[in-house]
N, C-alpha and C. Protein backbone atom coordinates (compact mmCIF):
# COMPACT_ATOMS: atom_id res chain seq x y z
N UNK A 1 0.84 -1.18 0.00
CA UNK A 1 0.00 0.00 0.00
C UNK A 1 0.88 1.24 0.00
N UNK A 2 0.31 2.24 -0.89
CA UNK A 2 0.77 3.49 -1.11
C UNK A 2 0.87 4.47 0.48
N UNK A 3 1.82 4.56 0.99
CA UNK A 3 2.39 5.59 2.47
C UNK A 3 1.47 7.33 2.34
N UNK A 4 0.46 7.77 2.62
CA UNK A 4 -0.13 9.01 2.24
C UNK A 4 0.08 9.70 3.90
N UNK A 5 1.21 10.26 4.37
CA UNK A 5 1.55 10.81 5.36
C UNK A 5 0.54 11.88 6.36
N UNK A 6 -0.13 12.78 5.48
CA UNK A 6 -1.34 13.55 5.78
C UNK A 6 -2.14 12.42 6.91
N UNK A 7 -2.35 11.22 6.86
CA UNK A 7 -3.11 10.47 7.15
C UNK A 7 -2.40 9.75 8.31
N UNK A 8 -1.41 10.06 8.57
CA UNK A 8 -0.39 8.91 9.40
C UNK A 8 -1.76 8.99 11.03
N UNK A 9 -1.87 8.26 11.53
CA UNK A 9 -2.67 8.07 12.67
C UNK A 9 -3.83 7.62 12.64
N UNK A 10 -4.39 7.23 11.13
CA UNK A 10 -5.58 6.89 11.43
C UNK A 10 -5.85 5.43 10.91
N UNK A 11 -6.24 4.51 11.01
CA UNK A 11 -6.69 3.24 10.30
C UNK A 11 -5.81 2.91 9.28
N UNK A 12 -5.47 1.72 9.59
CA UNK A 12 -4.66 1.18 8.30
C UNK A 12 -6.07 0.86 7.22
N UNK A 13 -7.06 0.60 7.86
CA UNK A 13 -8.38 0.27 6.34
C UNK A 13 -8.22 1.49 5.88
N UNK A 14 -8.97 2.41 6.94
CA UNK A 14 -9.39 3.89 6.16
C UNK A 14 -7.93 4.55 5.18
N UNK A 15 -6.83 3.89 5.41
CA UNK A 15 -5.69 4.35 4.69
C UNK A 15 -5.41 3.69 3.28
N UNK A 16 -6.16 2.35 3.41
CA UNK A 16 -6.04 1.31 2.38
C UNK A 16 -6.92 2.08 1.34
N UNK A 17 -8.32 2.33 2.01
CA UNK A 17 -9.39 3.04 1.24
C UNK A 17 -9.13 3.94 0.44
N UNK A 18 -8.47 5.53 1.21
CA UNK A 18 -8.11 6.38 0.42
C UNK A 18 -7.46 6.44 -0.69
N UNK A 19 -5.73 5.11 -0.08
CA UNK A 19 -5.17 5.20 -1.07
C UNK A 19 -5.73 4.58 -2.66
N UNK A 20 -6.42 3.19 -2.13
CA UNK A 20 -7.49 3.02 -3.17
C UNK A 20 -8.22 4.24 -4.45
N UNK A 21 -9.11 4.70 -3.68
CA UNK A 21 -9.51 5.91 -4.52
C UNK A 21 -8.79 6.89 -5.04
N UNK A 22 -7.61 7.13 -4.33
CA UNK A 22 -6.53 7.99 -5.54
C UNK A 22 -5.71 7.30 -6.51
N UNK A 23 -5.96 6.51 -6.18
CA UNK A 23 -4.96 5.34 -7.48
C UNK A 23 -6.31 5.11 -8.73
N UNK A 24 -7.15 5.34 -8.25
CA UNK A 24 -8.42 5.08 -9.30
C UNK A 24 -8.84 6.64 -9.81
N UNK A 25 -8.03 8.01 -9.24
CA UNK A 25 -8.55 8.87 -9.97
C UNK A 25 -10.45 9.01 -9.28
N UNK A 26 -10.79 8.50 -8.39
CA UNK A 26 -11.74 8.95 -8.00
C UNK A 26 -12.48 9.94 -7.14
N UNK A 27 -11.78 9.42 -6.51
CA UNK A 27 -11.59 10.55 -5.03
C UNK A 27 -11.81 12.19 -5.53
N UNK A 28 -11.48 12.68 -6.40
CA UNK A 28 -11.68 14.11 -6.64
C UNK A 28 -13.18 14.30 -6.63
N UNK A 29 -13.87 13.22 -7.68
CA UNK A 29 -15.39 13.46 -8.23
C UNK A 29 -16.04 13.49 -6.78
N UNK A 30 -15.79 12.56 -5.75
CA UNK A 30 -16.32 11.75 -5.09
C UNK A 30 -16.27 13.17 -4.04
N UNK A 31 -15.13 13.62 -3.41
CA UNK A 31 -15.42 14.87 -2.76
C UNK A 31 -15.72 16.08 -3.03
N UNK A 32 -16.63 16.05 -4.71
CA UNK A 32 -17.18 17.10 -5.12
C UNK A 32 -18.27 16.93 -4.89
N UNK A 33 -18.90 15.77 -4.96
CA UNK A 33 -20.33 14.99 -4.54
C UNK A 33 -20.37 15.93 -2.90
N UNK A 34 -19.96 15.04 -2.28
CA UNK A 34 -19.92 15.45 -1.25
C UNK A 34 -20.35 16.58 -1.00
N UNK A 35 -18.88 17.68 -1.11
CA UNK A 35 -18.74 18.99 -0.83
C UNK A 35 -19.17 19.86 -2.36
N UNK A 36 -20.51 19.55 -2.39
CA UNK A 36 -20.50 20.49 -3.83
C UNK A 36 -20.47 22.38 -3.49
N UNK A 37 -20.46 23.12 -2.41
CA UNK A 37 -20.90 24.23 -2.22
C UNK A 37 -19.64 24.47 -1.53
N UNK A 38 -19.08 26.05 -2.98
CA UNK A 38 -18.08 26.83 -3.10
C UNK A 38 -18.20 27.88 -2.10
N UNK A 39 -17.41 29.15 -1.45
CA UNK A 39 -17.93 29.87 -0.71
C UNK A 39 -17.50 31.22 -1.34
N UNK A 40 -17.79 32.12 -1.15
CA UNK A 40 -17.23 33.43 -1.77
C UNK A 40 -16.67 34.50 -0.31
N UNK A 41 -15.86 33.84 0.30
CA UNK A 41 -15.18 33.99 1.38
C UNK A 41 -13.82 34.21 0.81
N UNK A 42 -13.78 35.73 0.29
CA UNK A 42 -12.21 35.44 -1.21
C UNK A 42 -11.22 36.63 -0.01
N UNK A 43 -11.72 37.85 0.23
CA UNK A 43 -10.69 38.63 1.22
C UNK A 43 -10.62 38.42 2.54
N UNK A 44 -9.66 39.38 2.86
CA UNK A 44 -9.59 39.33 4.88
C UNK A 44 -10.84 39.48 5.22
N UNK A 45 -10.93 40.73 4.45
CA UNK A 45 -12.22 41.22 5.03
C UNK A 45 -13.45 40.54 5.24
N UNK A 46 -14.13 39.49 4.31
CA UNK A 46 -14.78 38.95 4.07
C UNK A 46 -14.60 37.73 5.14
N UNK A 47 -13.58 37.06 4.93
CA UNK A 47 -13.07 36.09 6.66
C UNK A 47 -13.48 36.53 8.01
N UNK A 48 -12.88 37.71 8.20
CA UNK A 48 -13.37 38.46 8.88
C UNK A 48 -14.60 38.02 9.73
N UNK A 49 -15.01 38.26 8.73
CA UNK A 49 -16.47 38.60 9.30
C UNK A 49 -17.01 37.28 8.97
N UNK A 50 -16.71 36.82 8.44
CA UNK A 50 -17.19 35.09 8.67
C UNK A 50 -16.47 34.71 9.98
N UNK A 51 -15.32 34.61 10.38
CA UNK A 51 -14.92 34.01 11.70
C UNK A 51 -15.91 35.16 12.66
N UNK A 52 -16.00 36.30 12.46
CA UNK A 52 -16.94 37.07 13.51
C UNK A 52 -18.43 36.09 13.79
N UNK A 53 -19.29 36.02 12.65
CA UNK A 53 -20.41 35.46 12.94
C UNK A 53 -20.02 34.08 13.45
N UNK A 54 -19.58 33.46 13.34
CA UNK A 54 -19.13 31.97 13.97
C UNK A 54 -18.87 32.47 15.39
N UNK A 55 -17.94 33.16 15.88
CA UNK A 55 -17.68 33.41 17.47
C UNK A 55 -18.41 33.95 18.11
N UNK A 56 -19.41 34.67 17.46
CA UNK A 56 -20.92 35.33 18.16
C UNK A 56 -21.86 34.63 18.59
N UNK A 57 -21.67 33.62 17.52
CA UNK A 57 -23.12 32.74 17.62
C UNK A 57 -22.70 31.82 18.72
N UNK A 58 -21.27 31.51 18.73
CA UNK A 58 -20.70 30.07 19.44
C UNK A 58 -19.81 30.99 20.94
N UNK A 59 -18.93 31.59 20.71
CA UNK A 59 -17.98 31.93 21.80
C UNK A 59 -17.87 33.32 21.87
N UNK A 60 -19.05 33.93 22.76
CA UNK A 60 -19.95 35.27 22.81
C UNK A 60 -18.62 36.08 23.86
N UNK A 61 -17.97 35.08 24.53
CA UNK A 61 -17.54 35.61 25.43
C UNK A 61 -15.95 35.45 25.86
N UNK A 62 -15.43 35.06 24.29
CA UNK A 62 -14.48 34.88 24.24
C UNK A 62 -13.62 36.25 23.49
N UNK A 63 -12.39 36.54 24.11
CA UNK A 63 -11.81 37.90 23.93
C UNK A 63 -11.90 37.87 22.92
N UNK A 64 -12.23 39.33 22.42
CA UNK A 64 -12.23 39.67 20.82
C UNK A 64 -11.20 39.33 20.42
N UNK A 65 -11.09 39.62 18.62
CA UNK A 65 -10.03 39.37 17.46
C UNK A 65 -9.99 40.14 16.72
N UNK A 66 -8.41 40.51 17.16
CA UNK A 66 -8.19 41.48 16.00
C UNK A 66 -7.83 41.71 14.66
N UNK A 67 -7.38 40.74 14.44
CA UNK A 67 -7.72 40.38 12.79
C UNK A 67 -7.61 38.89 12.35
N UNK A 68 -7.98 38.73 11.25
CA UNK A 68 -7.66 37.46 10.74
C UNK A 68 -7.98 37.68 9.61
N UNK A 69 -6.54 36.37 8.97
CA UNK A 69 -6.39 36.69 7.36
C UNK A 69 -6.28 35.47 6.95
N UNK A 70 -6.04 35.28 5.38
CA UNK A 70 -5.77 34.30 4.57
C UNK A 70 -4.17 34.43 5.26
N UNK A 71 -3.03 33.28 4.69
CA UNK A 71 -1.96 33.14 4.91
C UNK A 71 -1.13 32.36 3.57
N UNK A 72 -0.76 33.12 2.79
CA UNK A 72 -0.10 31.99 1.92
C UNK A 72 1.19 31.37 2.07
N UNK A 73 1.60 31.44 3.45
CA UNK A 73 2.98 30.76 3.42
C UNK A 73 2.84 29.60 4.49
N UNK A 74 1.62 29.27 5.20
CA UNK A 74 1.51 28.16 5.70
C UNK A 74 0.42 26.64 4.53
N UNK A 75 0.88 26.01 5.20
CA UNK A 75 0.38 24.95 4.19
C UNK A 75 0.65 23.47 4.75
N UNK A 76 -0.08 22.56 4.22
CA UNK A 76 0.05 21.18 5.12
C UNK A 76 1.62 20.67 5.10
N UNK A 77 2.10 20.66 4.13
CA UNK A 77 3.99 20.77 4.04
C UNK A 77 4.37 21.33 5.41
N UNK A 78 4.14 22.42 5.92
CA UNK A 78 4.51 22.76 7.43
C UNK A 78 3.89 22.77 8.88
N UNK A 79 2.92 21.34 7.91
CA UNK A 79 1.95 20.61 9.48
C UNK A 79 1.14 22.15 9.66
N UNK A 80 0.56 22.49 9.33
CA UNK A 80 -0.23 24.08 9.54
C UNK A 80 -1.09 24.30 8.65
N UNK A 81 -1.86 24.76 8.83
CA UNK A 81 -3.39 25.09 8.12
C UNK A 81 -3.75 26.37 8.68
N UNK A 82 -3.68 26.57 9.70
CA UNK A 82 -3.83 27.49 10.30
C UNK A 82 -3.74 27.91 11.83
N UNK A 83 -3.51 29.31 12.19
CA UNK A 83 -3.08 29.43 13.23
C UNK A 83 -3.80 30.60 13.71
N UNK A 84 -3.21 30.38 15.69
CA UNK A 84 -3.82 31.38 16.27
C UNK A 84 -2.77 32.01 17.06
N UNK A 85 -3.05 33.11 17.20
CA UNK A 85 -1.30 33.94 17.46
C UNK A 85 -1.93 34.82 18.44
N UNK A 86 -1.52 34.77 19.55
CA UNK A 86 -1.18 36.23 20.64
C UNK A 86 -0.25 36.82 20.34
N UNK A 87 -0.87 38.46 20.15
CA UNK A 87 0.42 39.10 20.66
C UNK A 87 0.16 40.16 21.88
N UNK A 88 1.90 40.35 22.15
CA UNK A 88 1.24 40.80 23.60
C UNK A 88 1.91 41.85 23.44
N UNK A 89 2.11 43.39 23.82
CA UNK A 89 2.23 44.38 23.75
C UNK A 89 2.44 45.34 25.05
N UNK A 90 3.25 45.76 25.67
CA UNK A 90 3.17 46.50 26.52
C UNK A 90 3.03 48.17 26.04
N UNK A 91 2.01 48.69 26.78
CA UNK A 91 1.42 50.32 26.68
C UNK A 91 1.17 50.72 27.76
N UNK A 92 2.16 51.57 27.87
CA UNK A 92 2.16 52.39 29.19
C UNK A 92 2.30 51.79 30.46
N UNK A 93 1.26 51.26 31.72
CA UNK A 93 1.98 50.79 32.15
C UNK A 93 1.25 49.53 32.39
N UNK A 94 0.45 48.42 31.05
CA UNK A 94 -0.87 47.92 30.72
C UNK A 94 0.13 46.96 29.37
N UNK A 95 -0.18 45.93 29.96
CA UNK A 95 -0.02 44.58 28.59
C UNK A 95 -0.89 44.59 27.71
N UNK A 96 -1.80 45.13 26.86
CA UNK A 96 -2.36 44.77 26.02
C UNK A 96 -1.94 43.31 24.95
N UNK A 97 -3.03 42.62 24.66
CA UNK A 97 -2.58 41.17 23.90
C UNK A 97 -3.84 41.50 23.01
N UNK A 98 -3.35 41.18 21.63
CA UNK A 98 -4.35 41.02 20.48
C UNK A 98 -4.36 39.80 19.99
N UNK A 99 -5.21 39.31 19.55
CA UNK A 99 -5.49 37.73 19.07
C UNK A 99 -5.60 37.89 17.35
N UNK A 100 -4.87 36.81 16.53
CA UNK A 100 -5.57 36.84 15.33
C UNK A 100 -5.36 35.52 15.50
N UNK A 101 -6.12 35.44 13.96
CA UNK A 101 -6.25 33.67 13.11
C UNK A 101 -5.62 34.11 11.64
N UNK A 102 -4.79 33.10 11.40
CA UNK A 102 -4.17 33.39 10.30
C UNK A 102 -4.94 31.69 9.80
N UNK A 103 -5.59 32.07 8.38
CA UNK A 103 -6.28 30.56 7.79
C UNK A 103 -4.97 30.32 6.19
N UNK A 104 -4.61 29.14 5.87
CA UNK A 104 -3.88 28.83 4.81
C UNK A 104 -5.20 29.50 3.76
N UNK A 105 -4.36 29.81 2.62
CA UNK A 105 -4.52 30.64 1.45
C UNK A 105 -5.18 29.23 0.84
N UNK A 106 -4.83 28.14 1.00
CA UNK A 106 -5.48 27.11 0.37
C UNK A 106 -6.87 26.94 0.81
N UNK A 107 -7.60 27.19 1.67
CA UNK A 107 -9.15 27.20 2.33
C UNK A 107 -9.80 28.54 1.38
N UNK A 108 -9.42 29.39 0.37
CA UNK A 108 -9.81 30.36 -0.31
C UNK A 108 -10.85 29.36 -1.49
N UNK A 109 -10.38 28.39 -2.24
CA UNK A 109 -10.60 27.38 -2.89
C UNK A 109 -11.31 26.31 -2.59
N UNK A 110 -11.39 26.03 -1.73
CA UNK A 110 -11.76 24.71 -0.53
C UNK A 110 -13.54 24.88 -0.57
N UNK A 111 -13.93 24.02 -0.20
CA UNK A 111 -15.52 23.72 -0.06
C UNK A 111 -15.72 24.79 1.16
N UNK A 112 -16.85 25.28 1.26
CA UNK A 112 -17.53 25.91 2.49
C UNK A 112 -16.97 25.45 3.61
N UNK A 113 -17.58 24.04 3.39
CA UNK A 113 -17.91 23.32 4.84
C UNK A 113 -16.23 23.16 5.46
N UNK A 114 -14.87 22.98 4.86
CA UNK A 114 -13.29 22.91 4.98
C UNK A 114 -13.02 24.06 5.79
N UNK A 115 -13.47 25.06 4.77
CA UNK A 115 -12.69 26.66 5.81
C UNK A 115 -13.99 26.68 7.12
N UNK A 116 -15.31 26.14 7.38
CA UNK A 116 -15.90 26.23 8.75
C UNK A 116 -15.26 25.15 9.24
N UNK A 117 -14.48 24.30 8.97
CA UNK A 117 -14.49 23.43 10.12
C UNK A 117 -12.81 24.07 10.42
N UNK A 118 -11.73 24.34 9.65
CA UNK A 118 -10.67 24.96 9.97
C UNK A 118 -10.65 26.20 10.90
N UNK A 119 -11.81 27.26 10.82
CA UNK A 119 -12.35 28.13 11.31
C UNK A 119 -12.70 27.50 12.94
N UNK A 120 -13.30 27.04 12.66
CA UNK A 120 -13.88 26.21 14.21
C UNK A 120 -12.21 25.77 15.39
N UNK A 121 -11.94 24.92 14.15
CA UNK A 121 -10.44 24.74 14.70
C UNK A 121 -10.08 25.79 15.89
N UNK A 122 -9.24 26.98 15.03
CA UNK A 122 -8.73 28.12 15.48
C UNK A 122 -9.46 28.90 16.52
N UNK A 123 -11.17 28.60 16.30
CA UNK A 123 -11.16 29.81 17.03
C UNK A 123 -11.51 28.56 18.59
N UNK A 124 -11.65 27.20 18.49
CA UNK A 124 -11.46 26.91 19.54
C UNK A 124 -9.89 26.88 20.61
N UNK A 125 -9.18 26.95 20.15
CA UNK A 125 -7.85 27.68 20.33
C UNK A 125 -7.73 28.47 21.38
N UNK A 126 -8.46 29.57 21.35
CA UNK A 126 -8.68 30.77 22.00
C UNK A 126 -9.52 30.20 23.37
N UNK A 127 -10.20 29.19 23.56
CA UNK A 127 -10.34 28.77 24.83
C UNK A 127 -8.98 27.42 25.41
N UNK A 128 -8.91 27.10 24.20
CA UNK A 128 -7.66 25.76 24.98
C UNK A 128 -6.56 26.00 23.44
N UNK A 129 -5.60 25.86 24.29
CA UNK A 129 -4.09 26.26 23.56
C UNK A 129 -3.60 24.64 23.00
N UNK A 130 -4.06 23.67 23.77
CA UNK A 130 -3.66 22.00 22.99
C UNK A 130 -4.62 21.67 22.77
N UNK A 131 -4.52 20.38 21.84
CA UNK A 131 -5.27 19.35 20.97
C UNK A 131 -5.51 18.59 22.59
N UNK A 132 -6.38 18.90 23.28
CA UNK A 132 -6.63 17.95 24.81
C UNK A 132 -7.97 17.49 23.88
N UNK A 133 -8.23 16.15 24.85
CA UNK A 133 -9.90 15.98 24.62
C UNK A 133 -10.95 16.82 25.33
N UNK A 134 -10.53 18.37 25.67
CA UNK A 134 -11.98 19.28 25.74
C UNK A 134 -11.64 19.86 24.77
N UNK A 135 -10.25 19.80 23.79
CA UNK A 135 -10.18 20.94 22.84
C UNK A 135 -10.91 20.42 21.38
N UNK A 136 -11.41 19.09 21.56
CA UNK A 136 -12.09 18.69 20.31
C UNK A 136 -13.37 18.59 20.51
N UNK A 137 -13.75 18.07 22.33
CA UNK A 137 -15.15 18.45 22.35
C UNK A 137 -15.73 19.79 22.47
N UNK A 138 -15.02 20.59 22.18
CA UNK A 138 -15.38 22.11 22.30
C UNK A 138 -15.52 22.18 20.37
N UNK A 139 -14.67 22.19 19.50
CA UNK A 139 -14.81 22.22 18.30
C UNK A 139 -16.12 20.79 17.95
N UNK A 140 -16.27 19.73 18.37
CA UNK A 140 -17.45 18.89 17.91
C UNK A 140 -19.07 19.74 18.59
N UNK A 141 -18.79 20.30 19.68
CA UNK A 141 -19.77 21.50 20.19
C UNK A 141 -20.20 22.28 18.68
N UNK A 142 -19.17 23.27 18.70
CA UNK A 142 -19.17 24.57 17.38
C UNK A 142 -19.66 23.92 15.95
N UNK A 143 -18.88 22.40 15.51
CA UNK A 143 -19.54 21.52 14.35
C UNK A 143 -19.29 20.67 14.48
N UNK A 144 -20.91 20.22 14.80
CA UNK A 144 -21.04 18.07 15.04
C UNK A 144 -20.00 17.26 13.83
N UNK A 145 -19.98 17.72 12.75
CA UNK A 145 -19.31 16.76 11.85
C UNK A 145 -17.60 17.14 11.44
N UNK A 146 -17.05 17.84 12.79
CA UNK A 146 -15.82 18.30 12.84
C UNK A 146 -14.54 17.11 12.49
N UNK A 147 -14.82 15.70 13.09
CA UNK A 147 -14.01 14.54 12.63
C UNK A 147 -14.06 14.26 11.14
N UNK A 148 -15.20 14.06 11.18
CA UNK A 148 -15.20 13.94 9.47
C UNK A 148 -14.61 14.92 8.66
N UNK A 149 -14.79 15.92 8.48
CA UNK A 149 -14.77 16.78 8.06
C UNK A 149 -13.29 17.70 7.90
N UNK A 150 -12.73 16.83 8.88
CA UNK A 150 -10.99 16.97 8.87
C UNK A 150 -10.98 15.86 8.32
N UNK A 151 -11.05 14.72 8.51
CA UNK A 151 -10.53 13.26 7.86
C UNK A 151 -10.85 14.22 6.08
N UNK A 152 -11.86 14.52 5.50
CA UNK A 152 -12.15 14.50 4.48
C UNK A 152 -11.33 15.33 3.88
N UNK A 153 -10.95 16.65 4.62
CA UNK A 153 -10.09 17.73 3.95
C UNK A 153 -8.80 17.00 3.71
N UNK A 154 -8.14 16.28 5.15
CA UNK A 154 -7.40 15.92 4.27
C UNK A 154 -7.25 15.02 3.10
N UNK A 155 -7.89 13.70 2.83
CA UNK A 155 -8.36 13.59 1.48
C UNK A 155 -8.48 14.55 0.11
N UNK A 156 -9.27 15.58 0.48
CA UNK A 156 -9.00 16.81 -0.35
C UNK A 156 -7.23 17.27 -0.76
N UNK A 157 -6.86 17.09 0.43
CA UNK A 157 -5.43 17.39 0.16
C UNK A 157 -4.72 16.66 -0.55
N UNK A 158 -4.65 15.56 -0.44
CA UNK A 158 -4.42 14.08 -0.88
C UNK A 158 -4.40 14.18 -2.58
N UNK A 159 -6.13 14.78 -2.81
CA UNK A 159 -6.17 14.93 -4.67
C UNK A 159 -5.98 16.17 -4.82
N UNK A 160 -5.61 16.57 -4.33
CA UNK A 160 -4.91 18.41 -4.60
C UNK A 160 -3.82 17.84 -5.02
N UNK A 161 -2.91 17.73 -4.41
CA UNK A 161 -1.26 17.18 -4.30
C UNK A 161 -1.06 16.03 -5.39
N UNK A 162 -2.09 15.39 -5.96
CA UNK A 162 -1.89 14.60 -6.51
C UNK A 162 -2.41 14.91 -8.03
N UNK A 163 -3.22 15.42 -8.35
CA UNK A 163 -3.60 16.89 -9.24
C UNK A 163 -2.42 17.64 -10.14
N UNK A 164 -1.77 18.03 -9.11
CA UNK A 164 -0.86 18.93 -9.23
C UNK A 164 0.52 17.62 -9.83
N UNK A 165 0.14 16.38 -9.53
CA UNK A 165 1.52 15.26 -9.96
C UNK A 165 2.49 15.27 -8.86
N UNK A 166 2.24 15.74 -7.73
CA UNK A 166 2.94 15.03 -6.57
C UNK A 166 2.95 14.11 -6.00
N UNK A 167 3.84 13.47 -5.27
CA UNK A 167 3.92 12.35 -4.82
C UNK A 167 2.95 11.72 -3.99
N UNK A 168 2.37 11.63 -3.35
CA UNK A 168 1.45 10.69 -2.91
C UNK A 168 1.60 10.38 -1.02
């Protein structure tokens, strides 16, 4: 069986599977089925305010954000998709700390449902700093189909990379 690294931790079937469907050229159609709905989530600005309505509706009371952008220099190559960054600032005689989310430039392209569940990711972050098991039941809280929905992106990644004639 074909080694698809993106995947290292999960099921040797579900690994057999995938690699299956990219050796058959399927897998692309198959997560268009799926994920047929594009988003027009193209600037900061527009992110923005999509991660705004997500933290309103979900984490009312979690410190604001001061910005968040696309990122084109992170990417699954550097284990990163996206990130959440403090910074902390001293003024006068007062720490001020600003929060952003920086999302990979690759979720610009991506199905809806990829950049909400990457979104979800990050902004659960901002209550827990590790991958603990409240930091996923807090993101399966924000979106029930948050497992899947990572398993699938990366798949997505999988026929991106492979699209493009990369290795596998």
């Amino acid at each position: 069986m074909t080694s698809i690294p993106i995947l290292q931790g999960y099921p040797e079937q579900l690994k057999a599977q995938a690699a299956a469907l990219l050796a058959s050229g399927k897998l692309p159609s198959l997560l268009a089925t799926k994920y047929p709905q594009g988003h027009e989530v193209r600037s900061n600005r527009q992110l923005f305010a999509f991660v705004q309505a997500i933290k309103a509706q979900h984490l009312r009371k979690a410190a604001p954000l001061a910005r968040v952008t696309y990122d084109g220099n992170l990417s699954s190559a550097h284990n990163a998709l996206g990130l959440h960054v403090t910074k902390a600032r001293a003024h006068g005689g007062k720490v001020q700390k600003k929060r952003e989310i920086r999302i990979s430039a690759v979720f610009k392209d991506a199905p809806l449902d990829f950049l909400r569940m990457i979104v979800v990711h990050e902004l659960a972050h901002m209550k827990y700093q590790d991958h603990s098991a409240a930091f996923y039941k807090l993101c399966c809280n924000l979106e029930p189909d948050y497992h899947q929905l990572e398993f699938d992106f990366r798949l997505y990644l999988c026929a991106q990379e492979a699209a493009r004639g990369g290795a596998e």
